[in-house]
Protein backbone atom coordinates (compact mmCIF):
# COMPACT_ATOMS: atom_id res chain seq x y z
CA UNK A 1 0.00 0.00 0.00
CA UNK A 2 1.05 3.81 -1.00
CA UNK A 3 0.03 6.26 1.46
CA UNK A 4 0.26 10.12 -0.23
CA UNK A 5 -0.15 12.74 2.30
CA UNK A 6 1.88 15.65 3.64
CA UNK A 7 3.05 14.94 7.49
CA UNK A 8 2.15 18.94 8.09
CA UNK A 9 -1.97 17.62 7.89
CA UNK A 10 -3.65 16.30 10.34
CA UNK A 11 -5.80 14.25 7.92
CA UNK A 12 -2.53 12.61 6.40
CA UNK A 13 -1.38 11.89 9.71
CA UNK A 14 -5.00 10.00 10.87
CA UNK A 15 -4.02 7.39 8.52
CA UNK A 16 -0.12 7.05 9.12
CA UNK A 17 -1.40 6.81 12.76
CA UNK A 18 -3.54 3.95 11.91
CA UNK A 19 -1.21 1.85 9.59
CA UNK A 20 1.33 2.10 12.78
CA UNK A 21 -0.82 1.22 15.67
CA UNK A 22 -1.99 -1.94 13.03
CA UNK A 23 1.28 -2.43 11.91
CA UNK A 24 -0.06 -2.13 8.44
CA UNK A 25 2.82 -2.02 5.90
CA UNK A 26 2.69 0.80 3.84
CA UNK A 27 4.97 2.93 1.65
CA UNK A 28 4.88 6.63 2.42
CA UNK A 29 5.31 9.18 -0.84
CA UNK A 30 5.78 12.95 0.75
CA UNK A 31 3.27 15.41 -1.50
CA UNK A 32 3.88 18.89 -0.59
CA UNK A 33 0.79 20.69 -0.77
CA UNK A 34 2.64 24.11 -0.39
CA UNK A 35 4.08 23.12 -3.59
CA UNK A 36 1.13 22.28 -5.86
CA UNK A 37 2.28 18.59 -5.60
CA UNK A 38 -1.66 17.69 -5.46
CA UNK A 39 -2.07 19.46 -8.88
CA UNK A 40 0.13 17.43 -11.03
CA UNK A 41 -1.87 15.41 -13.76
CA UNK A 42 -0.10 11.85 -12.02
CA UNK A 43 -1.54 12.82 -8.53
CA UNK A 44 -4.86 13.85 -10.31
CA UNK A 45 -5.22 10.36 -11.65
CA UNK A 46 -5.27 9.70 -7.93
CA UNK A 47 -7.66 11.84 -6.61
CA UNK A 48 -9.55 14.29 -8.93
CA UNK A 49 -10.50 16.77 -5.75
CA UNK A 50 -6.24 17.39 -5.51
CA UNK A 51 -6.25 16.89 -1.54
CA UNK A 52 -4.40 14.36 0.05
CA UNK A 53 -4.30 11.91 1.82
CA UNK A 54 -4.83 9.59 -0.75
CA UNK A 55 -3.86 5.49 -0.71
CA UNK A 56 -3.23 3.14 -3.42
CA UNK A 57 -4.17 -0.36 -1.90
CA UNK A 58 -1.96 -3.26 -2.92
CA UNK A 59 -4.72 -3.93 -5.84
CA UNK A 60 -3.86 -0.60 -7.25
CA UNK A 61 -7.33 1.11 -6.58
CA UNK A 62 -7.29 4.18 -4.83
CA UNK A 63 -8.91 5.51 -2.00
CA UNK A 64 -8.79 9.29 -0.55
CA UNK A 65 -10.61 11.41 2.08
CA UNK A 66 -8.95 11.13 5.48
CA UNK A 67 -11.99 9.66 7.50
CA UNK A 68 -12.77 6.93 4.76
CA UNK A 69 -9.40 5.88 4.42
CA UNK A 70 -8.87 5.16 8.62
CA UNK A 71 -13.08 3.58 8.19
CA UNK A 72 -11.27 0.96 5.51
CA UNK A 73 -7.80 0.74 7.02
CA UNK A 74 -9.48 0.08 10.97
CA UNK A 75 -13.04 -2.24 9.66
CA UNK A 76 -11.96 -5.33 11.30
CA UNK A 77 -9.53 -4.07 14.43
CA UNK A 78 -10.11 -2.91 17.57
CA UNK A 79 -10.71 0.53 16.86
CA UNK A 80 -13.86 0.00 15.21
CA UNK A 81 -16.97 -1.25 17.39
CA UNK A 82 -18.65 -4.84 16.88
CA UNK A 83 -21.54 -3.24 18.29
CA UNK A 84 -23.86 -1.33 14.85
CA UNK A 85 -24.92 1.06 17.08
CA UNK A 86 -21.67 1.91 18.48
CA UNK A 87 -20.21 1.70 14.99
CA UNK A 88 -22.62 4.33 14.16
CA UNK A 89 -21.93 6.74 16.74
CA UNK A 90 -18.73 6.56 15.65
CA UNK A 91 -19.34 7.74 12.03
CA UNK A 92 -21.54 10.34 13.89
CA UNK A 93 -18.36 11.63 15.07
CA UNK A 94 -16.57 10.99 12.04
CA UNK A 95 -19.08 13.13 10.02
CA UNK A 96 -18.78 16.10 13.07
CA UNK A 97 -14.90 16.10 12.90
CA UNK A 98 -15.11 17.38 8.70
CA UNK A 99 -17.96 18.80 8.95
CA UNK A 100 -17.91 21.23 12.77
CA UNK A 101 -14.20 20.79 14.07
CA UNK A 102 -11.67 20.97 11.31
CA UNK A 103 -12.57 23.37 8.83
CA UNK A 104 -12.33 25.83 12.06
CA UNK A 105 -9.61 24.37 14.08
CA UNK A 106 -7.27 22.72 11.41
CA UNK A 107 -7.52 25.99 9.32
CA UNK A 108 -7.10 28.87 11.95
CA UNK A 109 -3.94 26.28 12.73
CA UNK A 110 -2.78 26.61 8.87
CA UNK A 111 -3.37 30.79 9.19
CA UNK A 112 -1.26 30.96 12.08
CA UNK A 113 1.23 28.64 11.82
CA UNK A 114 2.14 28.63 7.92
CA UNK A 115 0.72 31.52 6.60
CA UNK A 116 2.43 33.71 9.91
CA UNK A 117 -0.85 35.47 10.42
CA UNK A 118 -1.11 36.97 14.04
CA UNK A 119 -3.90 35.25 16.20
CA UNK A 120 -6.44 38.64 16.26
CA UNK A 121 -6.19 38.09 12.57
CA UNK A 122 -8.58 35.13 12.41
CA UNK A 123 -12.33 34.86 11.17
CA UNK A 124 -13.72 35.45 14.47
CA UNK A 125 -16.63 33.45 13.61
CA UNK A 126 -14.65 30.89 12.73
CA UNK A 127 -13.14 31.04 16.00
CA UNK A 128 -16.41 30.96 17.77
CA UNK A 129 -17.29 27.78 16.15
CA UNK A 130 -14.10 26.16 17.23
CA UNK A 131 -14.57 27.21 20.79
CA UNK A 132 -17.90 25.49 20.05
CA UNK A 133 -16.69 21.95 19.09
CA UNK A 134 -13.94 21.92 22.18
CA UNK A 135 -16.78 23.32 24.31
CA UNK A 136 -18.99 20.08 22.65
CA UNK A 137 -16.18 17.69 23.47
CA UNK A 138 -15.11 18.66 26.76
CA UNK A 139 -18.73 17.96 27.61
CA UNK A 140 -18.69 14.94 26.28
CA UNK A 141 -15.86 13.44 27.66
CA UNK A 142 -16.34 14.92 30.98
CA UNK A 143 -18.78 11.76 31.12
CA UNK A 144 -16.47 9.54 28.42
CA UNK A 145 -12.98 7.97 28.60
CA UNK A 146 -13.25 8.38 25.19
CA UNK A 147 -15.82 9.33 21.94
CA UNK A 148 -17.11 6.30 21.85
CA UNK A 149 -17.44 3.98 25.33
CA UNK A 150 -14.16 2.89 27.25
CA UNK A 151 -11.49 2.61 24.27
CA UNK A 152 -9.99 4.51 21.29
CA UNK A 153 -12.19 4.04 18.14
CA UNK A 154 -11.20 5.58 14.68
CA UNK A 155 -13.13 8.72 16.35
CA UNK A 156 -10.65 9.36 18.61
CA UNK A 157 -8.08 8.99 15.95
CA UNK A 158 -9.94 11.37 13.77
CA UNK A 159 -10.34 14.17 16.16
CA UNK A 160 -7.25 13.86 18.19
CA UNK A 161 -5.20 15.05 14.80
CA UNK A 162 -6.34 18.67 14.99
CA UNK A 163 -6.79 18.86 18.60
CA UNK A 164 -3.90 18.05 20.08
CA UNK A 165 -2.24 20.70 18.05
CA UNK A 166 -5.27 23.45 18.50
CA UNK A 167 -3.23 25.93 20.63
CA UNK A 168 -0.89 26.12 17.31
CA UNK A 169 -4.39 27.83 16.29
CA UNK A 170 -4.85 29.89 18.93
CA UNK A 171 -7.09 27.69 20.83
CA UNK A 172 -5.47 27.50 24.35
CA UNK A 173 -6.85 24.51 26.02
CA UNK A 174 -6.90 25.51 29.57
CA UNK A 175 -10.56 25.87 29.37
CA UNK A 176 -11.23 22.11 28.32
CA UNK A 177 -9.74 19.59 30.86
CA UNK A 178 -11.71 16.89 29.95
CA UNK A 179 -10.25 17.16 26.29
CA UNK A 180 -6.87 17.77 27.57
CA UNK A 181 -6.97 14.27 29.88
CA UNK A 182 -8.37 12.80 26.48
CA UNK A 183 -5.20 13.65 24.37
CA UNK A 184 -3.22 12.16 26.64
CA UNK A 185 -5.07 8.63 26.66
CA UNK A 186 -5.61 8.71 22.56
CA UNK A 187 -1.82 9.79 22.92
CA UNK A 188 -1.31 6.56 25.27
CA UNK A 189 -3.41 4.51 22.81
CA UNK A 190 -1.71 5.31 19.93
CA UNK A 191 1.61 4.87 20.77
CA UNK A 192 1.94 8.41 19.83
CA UNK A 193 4.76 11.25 21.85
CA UNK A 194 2.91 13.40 23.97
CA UNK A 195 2.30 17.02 22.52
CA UNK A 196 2.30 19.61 25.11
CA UNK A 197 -0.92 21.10 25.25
């Protein structure tokens, strides 16, 4: 298996996350998407959208969008509940994290940390709504170990990507101890180094 991604996203890095904790082999091709690497006509023949991640399984099909890919890659391990109902409440999250958490996190992350734009210079309704998704999740896991019941699910993976590194944002964590105590135990699960927060 290829993996194409860019080790600066926290999409890319869902699925290098899950290929490790599986011990999945897997070949990893750097695409720089500062340098229009995910424009080229060979890497369009990959993914038509241009975004990466994207992997080429060993049957040479390919497969792209960072929540599908870890949904493929995790089907049959332990990070994905036996349970249907569980399983579903884990694409509930799945959907959230694209859809309410990263486009306001991930890319107030990208203004401030490689773009060099000051923190006051955000979209401050884009800042509201990330206040809003930590504010959701601290709630949650107040009550939670984790997203989904008592262990690390794709969920966790999902969301942990962006929000471990949401102060690099401007999103100081202080305010959300149940989502700091999380990072530490998806950290734990993951095998990953902890990332001050």
């Amino acid at each position: 298996m290829r993996i194409y991604g860019d080790l600066n996203s926290g999409n890319c890095l869902k699925v290098k996350w899950v290929c490790d904790a599986l011990a999945l082999p897997y070949e990893w091709i750097a695409v720089d998407t500062r340098k229009a690497e995910t424009r080229t006509p060979e890497f369009l023949a990959l993914n038509p959208a241009g975004q990466v991640p994207v992997v080429v399984l060993d049957d040479g099909r390919p497969l792209a969008q960072s929540n599908a890919i870890i949904r493929y890659l995790g089907r049959d391990s332990d990070f994905a509940p036996r349970d249907p109902y569980l399983a579903a409440k884990m694409d509930e999250w799945l959907f959230w994290e694209q859809y309410s958490h990263e486009p306001y996190i991930a890319v107030c992350r990208y203004q401030m940390l490689y773009l060099g734009k000051p923190a006051s210079a955000r979209d401050p309704a884009r800042v509201e709504r990330g206040h809003a998704a930590l504010a959701l999740m601290d709630s949650h896991l107040a009550a939670s170990p984790f997203l989904v019941g008592d262990r690390c699910s794709l969920a966790d993976v999902a969301l942990l990507a962006y929000t471990r590194v949401a102060p690099e944002g401007g999103f100081a964590l202080d305010d959300y101890p149940a989502v700091r105590r999380w990072i530490a135990a998806a950290e734990r699960a993951l095998g990953l180094p902890a990332v001050p927060v």
